[in-house]
Structures are given as structure tokens and as C-alpha cells.
C-alpha atoms as a PDB file:
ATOM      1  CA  UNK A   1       5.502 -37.849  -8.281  1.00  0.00           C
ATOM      2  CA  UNK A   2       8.867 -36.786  -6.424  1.00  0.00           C
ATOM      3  CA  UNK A   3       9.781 -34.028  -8.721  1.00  0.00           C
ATOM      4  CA  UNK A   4       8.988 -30.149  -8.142  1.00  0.00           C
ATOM      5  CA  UNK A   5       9.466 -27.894 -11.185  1.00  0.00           C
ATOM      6  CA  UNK A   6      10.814 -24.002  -9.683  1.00  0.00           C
ATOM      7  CA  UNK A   7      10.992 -21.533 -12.132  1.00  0.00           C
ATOM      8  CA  UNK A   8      11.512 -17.850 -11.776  1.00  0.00           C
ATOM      9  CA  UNK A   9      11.630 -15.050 -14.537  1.00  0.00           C
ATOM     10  CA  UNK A  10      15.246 -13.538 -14.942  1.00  0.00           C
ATOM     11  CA  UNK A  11      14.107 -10.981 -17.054  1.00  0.00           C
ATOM     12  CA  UNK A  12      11.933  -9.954 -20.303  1.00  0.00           C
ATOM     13  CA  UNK A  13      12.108  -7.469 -23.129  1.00  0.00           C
ATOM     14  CA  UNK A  14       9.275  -6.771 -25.562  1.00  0.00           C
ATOM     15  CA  UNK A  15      10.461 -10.561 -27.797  1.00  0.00           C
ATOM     16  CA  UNK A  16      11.977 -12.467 -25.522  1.00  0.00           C
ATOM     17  CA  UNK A  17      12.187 -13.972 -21.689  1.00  0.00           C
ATOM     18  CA  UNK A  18      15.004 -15.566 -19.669  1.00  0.00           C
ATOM     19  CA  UNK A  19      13.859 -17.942 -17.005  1.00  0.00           C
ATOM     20  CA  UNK A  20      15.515 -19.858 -14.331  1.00  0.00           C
ATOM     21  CA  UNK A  21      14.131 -23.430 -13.948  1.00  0.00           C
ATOM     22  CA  UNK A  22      15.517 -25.675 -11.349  1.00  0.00           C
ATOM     23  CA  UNK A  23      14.022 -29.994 -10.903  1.00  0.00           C
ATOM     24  CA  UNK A  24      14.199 -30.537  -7.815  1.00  0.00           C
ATOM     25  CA  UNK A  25      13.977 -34.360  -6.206  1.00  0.00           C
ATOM     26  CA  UNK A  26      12.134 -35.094  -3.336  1.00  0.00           C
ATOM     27  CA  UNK A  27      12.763 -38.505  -2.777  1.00  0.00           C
ATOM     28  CA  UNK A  28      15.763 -39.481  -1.114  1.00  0.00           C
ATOM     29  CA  UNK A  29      16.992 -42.679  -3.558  1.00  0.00           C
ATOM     30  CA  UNK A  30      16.483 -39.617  -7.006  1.00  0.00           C
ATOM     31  CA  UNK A  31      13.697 -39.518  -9.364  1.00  0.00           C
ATOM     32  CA  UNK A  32      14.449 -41.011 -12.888  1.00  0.00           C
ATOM     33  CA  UNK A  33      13.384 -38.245 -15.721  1.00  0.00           C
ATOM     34  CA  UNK A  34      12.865 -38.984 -19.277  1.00  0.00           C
ATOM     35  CA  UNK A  35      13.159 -35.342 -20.270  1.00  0.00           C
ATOM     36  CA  UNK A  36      11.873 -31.614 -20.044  1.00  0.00           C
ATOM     37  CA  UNK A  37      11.146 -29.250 -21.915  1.00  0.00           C
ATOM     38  CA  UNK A  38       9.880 -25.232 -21.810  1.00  0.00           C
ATOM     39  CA  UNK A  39       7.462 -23.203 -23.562  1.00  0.00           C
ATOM     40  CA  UNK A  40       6.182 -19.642 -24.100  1.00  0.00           C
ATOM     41  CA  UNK A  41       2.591 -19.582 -24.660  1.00  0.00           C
ATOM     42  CA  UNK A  42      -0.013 -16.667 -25.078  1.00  0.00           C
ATOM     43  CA  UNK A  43      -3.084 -16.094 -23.053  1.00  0.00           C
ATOM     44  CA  UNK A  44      -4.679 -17.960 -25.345  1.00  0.00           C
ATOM     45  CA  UNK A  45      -2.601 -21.493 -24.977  1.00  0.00           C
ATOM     46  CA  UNK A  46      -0.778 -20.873 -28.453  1.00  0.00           C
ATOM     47  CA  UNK A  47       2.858 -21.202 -28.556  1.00  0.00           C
ATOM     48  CA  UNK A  48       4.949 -17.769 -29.646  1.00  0.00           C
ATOM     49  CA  UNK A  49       8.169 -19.398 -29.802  1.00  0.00           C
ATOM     50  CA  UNK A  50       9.426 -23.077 -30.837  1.00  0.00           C
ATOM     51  CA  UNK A  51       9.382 -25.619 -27.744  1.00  0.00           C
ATOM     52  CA  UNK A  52      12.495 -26.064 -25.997  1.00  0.00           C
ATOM     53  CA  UNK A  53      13.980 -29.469 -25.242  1.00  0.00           C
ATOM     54  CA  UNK A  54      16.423 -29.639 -22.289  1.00  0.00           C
ATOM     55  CA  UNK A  55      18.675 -32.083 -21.622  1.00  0.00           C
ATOM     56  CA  UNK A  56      17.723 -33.532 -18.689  1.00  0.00           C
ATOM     57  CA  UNK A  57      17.245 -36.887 -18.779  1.00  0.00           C
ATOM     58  CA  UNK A  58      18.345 -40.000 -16.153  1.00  0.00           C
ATOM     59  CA  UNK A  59      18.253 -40.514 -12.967  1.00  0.00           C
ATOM     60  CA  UNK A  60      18.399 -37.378 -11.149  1.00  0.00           C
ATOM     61  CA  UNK A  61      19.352 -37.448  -7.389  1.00  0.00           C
ATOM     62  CA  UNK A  62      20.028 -33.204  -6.230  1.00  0.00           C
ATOM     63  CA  UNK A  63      18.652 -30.324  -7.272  1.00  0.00           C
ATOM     64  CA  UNK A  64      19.978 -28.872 -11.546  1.00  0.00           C
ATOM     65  CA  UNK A  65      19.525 -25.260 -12.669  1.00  0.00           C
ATOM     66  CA  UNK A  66      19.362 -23.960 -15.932  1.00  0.00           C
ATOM     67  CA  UNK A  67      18.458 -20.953 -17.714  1.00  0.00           C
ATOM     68  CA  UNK A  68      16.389 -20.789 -20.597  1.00  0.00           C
ATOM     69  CA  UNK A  69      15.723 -17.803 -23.341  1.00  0.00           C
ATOM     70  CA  UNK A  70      12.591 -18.083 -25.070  1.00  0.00           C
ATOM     71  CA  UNK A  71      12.525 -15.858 -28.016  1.00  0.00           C
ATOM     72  CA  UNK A  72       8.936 -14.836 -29.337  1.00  0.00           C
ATOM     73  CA  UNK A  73       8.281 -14.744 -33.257  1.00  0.00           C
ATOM     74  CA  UNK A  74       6.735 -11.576 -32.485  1.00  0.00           C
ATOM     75  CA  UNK A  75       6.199  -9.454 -29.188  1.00  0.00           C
ATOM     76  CA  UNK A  76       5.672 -11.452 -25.703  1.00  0.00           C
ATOM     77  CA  UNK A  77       2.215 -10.078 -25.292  1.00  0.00           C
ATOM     78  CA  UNK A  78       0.295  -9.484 -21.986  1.00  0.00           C
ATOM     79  CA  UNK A  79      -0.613 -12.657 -20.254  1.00  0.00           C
ATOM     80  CA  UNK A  80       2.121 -14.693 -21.609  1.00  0.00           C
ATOM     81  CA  UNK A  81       3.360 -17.944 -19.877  1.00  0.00           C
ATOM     82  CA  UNK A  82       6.117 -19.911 -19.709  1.00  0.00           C
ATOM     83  CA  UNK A  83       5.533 -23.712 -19.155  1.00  0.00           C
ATOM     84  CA  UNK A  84       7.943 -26.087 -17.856  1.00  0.00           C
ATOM     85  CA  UNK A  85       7.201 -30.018 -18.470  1.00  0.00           C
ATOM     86  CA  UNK A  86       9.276 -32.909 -17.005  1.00  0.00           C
ATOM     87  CA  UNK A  87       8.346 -36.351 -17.806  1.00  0.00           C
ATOM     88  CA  UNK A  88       9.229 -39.414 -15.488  1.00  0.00           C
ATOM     89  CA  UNK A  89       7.823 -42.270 -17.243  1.00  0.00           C
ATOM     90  CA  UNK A  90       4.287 -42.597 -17.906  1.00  0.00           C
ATOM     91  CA  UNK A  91       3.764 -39.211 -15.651  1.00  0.00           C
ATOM     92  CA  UNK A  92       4.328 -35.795 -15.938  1.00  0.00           C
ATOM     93  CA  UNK A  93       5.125 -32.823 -13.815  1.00  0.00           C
ATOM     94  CA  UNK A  94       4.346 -29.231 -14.896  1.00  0.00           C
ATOM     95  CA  UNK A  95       5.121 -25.744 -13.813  1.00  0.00           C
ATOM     96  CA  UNK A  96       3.520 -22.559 -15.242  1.00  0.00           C
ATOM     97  CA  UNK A  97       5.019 -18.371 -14.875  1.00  0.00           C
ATOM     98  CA  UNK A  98       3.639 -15.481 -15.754  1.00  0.00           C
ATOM     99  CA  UNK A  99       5.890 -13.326 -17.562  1.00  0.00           C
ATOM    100  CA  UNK A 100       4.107  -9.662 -17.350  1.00  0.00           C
ATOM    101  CA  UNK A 101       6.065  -7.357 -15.957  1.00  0.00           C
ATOM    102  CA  UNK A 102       6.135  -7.076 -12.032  1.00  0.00           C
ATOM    103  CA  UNK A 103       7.893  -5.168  -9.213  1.00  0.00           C
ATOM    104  CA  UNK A 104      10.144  -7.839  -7.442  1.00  0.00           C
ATOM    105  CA  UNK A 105      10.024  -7.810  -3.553  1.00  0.00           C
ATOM    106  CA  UNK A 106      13.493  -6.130  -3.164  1.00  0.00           C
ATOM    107  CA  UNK A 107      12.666  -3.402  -4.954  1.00  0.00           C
ATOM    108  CA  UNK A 108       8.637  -3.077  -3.481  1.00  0.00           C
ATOM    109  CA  UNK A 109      10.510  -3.116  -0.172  1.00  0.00           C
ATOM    110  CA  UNK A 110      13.040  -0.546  -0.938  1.00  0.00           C
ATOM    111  CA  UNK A 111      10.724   1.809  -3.430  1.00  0.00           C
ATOM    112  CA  UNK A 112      13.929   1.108  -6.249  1.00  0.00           C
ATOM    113  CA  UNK A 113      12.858   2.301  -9.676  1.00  0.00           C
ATOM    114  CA  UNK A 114       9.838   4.754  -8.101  1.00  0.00           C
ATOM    115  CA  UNK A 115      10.256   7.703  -8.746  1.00  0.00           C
ATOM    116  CA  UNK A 116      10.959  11.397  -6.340  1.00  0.00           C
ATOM    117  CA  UNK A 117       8.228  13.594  -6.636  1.00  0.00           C
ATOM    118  CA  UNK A 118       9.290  17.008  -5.503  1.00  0.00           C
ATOM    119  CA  UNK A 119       6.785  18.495  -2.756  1.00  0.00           C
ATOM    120  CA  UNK A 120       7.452  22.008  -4.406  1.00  0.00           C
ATOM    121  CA  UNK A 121       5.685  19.901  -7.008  1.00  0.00           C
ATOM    122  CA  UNK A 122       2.746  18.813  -5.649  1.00  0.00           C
ATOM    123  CA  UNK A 123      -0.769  20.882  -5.170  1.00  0.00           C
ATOM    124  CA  UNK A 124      -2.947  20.154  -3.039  1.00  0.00           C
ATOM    125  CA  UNK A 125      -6.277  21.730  -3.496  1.00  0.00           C
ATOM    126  CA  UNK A 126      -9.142  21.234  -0.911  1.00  0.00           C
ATOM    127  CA  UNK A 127     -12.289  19.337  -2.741  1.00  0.00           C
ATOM    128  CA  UNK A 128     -14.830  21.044  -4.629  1.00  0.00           C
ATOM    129  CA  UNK A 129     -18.819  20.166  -3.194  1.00  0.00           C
ATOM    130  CA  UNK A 130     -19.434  17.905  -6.151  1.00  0.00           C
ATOM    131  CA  UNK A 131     -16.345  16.048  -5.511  1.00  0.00           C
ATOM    132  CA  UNK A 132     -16.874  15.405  -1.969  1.00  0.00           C
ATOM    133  CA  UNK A 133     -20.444  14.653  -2.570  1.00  0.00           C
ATOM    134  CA  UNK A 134     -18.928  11.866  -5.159  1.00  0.00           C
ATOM    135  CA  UNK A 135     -16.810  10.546  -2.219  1.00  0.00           C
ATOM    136  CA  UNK A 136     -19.659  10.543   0.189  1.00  0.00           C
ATOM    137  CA  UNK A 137     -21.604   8.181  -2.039  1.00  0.00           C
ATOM    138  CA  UNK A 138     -19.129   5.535  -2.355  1.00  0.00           C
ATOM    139  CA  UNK A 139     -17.180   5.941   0.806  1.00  0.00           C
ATOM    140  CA  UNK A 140     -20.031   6.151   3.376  1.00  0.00           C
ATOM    141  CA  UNK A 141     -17.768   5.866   6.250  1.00  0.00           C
ATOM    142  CA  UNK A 142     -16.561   9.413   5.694  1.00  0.00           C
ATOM    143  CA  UNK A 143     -19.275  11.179   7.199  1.00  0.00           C
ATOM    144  CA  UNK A 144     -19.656   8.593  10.449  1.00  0.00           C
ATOM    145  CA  UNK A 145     -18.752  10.167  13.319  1.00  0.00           C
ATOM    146  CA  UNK A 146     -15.705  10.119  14.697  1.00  0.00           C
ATOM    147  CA  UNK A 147     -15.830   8.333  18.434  1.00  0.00           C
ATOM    148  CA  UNK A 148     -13.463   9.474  21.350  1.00  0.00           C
ATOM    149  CA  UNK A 149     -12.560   6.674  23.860  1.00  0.00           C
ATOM    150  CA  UNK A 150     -13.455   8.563  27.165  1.00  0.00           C
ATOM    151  CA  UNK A 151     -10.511   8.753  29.862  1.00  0.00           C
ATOM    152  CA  UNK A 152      -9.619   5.276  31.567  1.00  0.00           C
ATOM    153  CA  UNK A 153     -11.033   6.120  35.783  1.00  0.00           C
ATOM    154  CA  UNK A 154      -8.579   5.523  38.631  1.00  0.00           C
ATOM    155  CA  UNK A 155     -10.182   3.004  40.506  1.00  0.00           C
ATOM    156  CA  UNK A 156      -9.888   3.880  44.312  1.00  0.00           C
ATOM    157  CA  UNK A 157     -11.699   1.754  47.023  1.00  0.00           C
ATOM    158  CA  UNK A 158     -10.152   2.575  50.662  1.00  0.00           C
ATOM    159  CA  UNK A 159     -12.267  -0.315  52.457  1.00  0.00           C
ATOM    160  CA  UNK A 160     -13.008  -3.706  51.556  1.00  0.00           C
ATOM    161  CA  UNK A 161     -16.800  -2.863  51.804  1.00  0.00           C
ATOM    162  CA  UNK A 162     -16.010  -0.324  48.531  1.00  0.00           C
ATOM    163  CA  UNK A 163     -13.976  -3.388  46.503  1.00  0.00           C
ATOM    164  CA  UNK A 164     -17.035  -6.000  47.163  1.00  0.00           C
ATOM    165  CA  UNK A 165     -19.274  -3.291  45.917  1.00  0.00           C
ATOM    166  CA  UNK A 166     -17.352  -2.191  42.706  1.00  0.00           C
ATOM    167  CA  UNK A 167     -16.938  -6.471  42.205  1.00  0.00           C
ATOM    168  CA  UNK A 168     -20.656  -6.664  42.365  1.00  0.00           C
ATOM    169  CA  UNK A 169     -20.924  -3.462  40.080  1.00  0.00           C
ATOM    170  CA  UNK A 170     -18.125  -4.847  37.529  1.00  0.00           C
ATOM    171  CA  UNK A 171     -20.028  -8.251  37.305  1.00  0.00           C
ATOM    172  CA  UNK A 172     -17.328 -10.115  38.672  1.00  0.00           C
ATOM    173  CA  UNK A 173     -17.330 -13.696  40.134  1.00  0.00           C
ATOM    174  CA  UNK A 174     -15.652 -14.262  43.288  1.00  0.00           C
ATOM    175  CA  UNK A 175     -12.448 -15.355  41.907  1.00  0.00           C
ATOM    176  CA  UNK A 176     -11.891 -12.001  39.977  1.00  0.00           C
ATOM    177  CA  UNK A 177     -13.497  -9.703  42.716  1.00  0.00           C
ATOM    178  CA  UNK A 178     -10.617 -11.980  44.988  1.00  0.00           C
ATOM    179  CA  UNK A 179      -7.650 -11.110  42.407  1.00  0.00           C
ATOM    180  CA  UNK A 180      -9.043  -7.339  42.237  1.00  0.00           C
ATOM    181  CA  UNK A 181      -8.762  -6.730  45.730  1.00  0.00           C
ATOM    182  CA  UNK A 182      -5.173  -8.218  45.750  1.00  0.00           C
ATOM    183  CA  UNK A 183      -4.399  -6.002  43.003  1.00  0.00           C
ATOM    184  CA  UNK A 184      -5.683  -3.257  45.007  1.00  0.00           C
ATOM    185  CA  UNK A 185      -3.486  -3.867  47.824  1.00  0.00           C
ATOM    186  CA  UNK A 186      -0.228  -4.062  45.819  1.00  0.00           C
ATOM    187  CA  UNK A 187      -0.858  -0.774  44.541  1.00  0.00           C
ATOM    188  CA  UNK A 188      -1.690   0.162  47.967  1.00  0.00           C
ATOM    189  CA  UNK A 189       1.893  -1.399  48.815  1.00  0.00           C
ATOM    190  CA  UNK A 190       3.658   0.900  46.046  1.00  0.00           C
ATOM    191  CA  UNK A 191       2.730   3.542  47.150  1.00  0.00           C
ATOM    192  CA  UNK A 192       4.902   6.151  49.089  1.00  0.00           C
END
């Protein structure tokens, strides 16, 4: 098939939801469609609002966007859908949205609609034994101890006898050991 269904939820109250659906070709000579349609359906597969027919049909070569409001007979309840179906001769293409509520990436990204907690506000009280105790015995981690990297050495080798011997210490082959000691001379070179 050389159809893609998009949709994307406008918005939804407590009875209703307004979606965005938008066929998209992908075949450069168009896709003929027969027809689509949308529904709102509960968790359970059963429909809360009458289906609606859109009228798409023919032979469909860029991109068309509507927007659809699906009114429920009662409350959109938790785990609601809403299914898009476009049929293009004997096959079918479907598209499915969840329409709980959500926090959009515009407003995750900018923290819109969370709201400012006043530090004056907030106490913060040091954990009682019990409590850390609690912690300990599903965070394990806690009481590992902490490790501190130990200070990076300045390497210093005055003759070449001292590089061959930190090569041979360092386990290097005699490629590295040959690009250490060239290092070690540039620095040499930098220096005043």
C-alpha cells in the first residue's frame, strides 16, 4: 500500500476529541482511495461515538488534512482511541491515537503549565533511621563506597634508557613506545 494515515490529537475535553488526520501518498503517479473514515473507541474496542465517514474518495496524488471532532455519548474514558481507516480497493490502511491526556514536547521542553513552587515553601527534613533503612533495601547502591580517581602522574623520563623502560612497564609494543617517546620530545620542545 502507498498510503500513510498521520493523525495527531488537537485537543480533548471530558466528551469529546478533535484530531488532525492527514493521507498522505507515497507513490509518485497518487494512490486511488475508496474512502475513510474515523472512530473513537474504548479500551475495550467498543465504539463511544457514531463512525465518521470522510469524504475522501478518488484518486489522490498530495498530501489532504482534515480535522475531525468525535463526540462521545458519554465521557472519553482512559485508554480511549481514535482509529483512522482508508480503503484503496480490496486493501486497507489503518492508523490508531491515544487520546489520554499528555504533556506535548513544547511544553515538556519549556516546563509550560508546571507549576512554581516557592523554596520558602519547601522543607526539607533529613531522614529518619527507618526511612533510610527503607532506602537501603531497595537502593543498594547507596551505601557503596564512593571511589576517588587518584591524581593523573606527570610522566618525566630525561633519557631514552627511562622511556624504553616506562614502554616496557606500560605494556607497550614498539610502535606506541616509538610514538611515546616522540611525544616526549615535543613536550620537551615546548618547553621554555
Amino acid at each position: 500500500m502507498h498510503l500513510d494515515i498521520e493523525l495527531c490529537l488537537q485537543s480533548r475535553q471530558p466528551d469529546r476529541v478533535v484530531v488532525r488526520l492527514k493521507l498522505v501518498p507515497q507513490a509518485d503517479e497518487g494512490v486511488q482511495v475508496d474512502g475513510a473514515a474515523v472512530d473513537l473507541l474504548s479500551r475495550e474496542g467498543d465504539a463511544l461515538c457514531p463512525r465518521v465517514l470522510l469524504p475522501f474518495a478518488g484518486l489522490l496524488r498530495a498530501p489532504i488534512t482534515t480535522t475531525v471532532e468525535l463526540r462521545g455519548r458519554t465521557s472519553v474514558e482512559d485508554g480511549a482511541q481514535v482509529v483512522a481507516v482508508a480503503w484503496c480497493g480490496t486493501e486497507q490502511v489503518q492508523s490508531s491515537l491515544p487520546t489520554d491526556p499528555f504533556v506535548d514536547l513544547r511544553e515538556h521542553l519549556r516546563a509550560g503549565g508546571v507549576p512554581s513552587i516557592d523554596p520558602a515553601e519547601v522543607f526539607l527534613q533529613p531522614l529518619e533511621p527507618d526511612e533510610l533503612e527503607l532506602l537501603r533495601a531497595r537502593l543498594p547502591w547507596i551505601d557503596e563506597p564512593l571511589f576517588k580517581a587518584d591524581a593523573v602522574g606527570v610522566i618525566e623520563a630525561e633519557d631514552p634508557g627511562e622511556i624504553d623502560e616506562l614502554a616496557r612497564d606500560l605494556g607497550l609494543d614498539d610502535e606506541s613506545a616509538e610514538w611515546l617517546k616522540e611525544l616526549l620530545d615535543e613536550d620537551d620542545d615546548l618547553l621554555p
